[in-house]
N, C-alpha and C. Protein backbone atom coordinates (compact mmCIF):
# COMPACT_ATOMS: atom_id res chain seq x y z
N UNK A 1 -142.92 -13.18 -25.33
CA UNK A 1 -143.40 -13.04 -26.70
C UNK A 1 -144.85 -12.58 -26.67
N UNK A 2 -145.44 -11.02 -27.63
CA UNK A 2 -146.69 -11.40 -27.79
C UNK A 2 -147.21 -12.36 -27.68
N UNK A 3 -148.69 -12.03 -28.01
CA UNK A 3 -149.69 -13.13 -28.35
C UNK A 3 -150.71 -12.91 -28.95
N UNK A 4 -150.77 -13.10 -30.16
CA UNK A 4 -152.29 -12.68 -30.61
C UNK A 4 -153.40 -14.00 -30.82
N UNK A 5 -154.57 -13.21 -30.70
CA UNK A 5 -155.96 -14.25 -30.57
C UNK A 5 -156.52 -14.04 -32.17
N UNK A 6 -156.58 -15.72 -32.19
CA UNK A 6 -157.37 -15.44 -33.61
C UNK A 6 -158.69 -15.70 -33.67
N UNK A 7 -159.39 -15.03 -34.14
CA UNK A 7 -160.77 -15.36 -34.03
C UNK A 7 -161.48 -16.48 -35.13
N UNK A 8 -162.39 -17.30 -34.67
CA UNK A 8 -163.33 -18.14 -34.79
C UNK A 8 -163.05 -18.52 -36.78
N UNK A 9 -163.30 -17.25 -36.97
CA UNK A 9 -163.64 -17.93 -38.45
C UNK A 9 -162.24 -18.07 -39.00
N UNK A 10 -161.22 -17.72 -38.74
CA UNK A 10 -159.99 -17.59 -38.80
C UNK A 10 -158.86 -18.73 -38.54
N UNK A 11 -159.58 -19.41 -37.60
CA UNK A 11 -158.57 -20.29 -37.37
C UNK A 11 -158.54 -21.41 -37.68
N UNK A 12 -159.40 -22.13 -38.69
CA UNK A 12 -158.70 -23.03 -39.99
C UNK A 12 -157.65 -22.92 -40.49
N UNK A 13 -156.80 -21.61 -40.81
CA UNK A 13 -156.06 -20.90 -41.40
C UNK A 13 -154.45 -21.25 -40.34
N UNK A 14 -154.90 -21.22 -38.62
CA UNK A 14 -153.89 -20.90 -38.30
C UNK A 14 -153.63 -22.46 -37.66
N UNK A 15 -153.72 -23.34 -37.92
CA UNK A 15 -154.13 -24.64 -37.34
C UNK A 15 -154.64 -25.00 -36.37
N UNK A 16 -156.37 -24.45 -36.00
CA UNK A 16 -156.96 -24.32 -35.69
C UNK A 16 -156.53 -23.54 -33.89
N UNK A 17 -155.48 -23.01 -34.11
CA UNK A 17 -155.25 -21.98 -32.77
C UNK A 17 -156.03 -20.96 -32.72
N UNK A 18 -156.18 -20.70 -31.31
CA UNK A 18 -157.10 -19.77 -30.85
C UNK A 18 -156.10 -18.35 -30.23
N UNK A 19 -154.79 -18.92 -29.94
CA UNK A 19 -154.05 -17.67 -29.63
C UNK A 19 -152.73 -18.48 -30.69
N UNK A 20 -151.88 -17.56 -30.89
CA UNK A 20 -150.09 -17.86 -31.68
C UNK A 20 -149.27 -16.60 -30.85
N UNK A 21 -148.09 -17.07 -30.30
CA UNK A 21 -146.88 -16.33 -29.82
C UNK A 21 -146.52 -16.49 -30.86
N UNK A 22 -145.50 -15.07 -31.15
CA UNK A 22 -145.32 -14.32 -32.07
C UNK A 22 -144.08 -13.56 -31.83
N UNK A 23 -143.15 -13.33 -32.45
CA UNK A 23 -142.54 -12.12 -32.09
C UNK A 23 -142.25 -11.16 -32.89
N UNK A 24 -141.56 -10.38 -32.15
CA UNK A 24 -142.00 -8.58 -33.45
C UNK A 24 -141.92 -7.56 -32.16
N UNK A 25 -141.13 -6.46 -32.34
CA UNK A 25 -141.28 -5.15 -31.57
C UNK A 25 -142.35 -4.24 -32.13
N UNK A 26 -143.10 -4.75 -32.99
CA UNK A 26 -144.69 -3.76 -33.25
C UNK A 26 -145.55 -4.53 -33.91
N UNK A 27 -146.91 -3.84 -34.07
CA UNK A 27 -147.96 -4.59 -34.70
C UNK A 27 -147.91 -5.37 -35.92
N UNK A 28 -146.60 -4.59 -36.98
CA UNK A 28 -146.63 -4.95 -38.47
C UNK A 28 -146.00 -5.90 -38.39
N UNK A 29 -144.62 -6.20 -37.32
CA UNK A 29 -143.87 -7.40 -37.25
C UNK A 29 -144.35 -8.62 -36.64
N UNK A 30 -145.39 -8.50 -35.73
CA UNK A 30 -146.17 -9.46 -35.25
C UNK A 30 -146.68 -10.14 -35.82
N UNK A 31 -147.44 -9.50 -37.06
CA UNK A 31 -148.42 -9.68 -37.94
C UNK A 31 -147.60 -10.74 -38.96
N UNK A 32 -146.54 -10.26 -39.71
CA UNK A 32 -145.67 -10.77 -40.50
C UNK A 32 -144.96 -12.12 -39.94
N UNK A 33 -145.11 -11.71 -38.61
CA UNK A 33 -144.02 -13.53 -37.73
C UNK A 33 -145.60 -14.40 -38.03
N UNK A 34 -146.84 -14.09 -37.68
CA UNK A 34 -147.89 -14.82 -37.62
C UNK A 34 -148.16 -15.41 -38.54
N UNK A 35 -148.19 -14.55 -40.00
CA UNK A 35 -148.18 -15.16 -41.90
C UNK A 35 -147.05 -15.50 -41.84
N UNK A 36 -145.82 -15.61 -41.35
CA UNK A 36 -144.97 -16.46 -41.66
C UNK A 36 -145.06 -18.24 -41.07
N UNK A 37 -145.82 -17.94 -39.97
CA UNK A 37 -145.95 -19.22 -39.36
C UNK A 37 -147.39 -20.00 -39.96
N UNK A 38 -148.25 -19.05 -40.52
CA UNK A 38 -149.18 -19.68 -40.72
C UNK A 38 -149.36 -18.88 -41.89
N UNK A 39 -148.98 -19.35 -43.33
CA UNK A 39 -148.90 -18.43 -44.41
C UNK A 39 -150.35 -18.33 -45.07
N UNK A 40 -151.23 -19.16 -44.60
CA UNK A 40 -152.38 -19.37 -45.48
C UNK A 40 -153.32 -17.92 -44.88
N UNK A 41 -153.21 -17.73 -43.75
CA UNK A 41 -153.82 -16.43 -43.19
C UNK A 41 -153.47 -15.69 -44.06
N UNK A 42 -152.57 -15.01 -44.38
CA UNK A 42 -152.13 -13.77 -45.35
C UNK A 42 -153.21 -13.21 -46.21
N UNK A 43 -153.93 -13.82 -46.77
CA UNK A 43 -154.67 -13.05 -48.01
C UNK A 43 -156.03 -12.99 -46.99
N UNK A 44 -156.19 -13.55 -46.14
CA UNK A 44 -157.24 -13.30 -45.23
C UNK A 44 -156.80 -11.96 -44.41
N UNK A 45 -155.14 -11.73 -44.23
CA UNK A 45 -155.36 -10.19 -43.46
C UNK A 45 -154.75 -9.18 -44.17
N UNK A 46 -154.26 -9.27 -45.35
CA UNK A 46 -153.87 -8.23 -46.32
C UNK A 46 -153.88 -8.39 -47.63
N UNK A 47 -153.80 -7.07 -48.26
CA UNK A 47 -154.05 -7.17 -49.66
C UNK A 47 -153.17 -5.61 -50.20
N UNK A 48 -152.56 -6.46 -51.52
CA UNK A 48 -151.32 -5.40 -51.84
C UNK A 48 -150.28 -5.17 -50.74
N UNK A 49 -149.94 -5.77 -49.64
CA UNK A 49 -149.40 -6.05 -49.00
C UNK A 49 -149.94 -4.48 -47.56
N UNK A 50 -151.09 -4.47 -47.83
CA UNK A 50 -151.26 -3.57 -46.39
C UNK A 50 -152.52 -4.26 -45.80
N UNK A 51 -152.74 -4.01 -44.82
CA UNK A 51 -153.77 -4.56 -44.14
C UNK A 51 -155.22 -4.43 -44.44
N UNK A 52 -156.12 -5.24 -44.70
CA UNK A 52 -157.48 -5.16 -45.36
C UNK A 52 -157.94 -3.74 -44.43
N UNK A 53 -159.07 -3.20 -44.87
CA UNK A 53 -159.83 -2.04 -44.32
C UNK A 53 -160.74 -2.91 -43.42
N UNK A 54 -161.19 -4.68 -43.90
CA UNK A 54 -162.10 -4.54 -42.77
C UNK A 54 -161.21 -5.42 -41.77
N UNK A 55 -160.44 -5.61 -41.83
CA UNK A 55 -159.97 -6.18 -40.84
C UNK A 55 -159.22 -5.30 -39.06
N UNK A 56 -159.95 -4.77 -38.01
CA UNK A 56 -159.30 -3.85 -37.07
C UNK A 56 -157.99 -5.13 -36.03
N UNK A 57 -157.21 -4.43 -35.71
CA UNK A 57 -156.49 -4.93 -34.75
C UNK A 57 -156.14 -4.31 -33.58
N UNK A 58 -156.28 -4.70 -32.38
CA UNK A 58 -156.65 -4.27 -30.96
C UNK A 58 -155.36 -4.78 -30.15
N UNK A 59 -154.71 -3.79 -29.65
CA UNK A 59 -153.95 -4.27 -28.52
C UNK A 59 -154.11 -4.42 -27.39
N UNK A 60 -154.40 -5.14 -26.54
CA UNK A 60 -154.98 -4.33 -24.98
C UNK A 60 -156.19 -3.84 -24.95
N UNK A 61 -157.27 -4.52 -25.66
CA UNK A 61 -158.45 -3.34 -25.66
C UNK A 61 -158.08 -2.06 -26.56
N UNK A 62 -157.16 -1.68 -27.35
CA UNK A 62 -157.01 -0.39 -27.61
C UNK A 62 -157.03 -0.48 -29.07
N UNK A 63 -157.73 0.09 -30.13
CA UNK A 63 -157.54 -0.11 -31.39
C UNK A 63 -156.22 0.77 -31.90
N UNK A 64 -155.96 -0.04 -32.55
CA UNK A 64 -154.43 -0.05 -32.93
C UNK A 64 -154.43 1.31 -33.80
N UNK A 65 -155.48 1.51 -34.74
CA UNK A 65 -155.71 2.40 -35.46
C UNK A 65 -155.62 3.93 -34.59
N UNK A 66 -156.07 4.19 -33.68
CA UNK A 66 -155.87 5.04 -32.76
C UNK A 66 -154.44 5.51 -31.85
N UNK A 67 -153.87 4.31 -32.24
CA UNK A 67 -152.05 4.64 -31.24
C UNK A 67 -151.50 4.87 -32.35
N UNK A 68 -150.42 4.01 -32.81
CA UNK A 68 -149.44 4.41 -33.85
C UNK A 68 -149.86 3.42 -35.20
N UNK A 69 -150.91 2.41 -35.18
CA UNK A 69 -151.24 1.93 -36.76
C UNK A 69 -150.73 0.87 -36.42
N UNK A 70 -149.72 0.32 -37.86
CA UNK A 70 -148.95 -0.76 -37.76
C UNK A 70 -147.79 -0.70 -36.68
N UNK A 71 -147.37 0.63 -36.67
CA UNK A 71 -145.96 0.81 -36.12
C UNK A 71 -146.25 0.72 -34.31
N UNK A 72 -146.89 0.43 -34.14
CA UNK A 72 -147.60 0.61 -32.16
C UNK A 72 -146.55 -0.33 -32.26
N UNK A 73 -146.01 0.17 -31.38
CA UNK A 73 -144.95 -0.71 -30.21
C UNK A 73 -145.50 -2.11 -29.82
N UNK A 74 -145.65 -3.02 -29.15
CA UNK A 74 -145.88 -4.59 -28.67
C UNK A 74 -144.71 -4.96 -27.76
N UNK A 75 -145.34 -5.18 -26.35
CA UNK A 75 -144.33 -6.01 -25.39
C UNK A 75 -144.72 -7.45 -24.89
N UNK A 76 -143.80 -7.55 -24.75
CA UNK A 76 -143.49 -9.43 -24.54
C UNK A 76 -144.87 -9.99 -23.54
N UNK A 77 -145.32 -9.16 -22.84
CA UNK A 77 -146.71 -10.03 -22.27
C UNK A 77 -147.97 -9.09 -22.86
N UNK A 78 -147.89 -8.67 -24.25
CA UNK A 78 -149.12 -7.77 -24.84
C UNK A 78 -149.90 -9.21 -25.85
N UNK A 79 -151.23 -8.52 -25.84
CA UNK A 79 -152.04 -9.52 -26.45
C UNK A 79 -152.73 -8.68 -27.78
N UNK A 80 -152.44 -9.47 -28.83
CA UNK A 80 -152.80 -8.32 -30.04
C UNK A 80 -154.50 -9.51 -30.44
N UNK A 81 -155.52 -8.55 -30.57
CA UNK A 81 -156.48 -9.39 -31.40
C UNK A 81 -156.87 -8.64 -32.59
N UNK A 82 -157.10 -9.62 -33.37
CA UNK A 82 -157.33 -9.51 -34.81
C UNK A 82 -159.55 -9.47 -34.90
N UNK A 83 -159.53 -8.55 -35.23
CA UNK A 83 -160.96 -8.45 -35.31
C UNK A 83 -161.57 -8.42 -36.71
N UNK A 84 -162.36 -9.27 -37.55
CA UNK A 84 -162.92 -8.46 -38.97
C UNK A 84 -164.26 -8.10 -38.69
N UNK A 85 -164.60 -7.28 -39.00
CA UNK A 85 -165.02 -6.60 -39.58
C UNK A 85 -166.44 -7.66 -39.92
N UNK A 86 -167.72 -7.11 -39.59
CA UNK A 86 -168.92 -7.77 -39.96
C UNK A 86 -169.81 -7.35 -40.69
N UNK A 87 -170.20 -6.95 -41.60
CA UNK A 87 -171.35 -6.49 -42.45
C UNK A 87 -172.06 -7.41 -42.83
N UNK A 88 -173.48 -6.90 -43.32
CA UNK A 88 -174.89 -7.28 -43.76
C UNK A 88 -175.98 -6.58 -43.65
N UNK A 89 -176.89 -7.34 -43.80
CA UNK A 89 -178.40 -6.46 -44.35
C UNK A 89 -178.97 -6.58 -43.45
């Protein structure tokens, strides 16, 4: 099973896990097993049901945005991290 890492400010949300196995043959299904297991995340990683702009997601070091998006493939020992996005003055 995947695995994605949730980061710091995030994981109140996921009961206080730092990684969640997951399953899903791509990024969007991963994502969806993860808000299903931990539904309170959801509005923290999408809105209108697509993924926030500031939120990036990384497979392998590789931004997801750069392979296939949501649709990137995911194998059973891949590690997806969820990154947001930081702004300020």
């Amino acid at each position: 099973m995947p695995t994605i890492r949730i980061p710091t400010p995030l994981r109140p949300y996921s009961g206080n896990n730092a990684t969640v196995k997951v399953s899903g043959s791509d990024v969007n299904s991963a994502l969806n097993d993860l808000t299903q297991q931990f539904p309170d995340l959801r509005q923290h990683l999408f809105e209108n049901g697509e993924l926030r702009s500031f939120v990036n997601i990384y497979l392998n070091q590789e931004d997801v945005r750069y392979l296939d998006g949501p649709e990137t493939a995911v194998g059973e020992n891949d590690t997806l991290m969820i990154i947001p996005s930081i702004a300020g003055g």
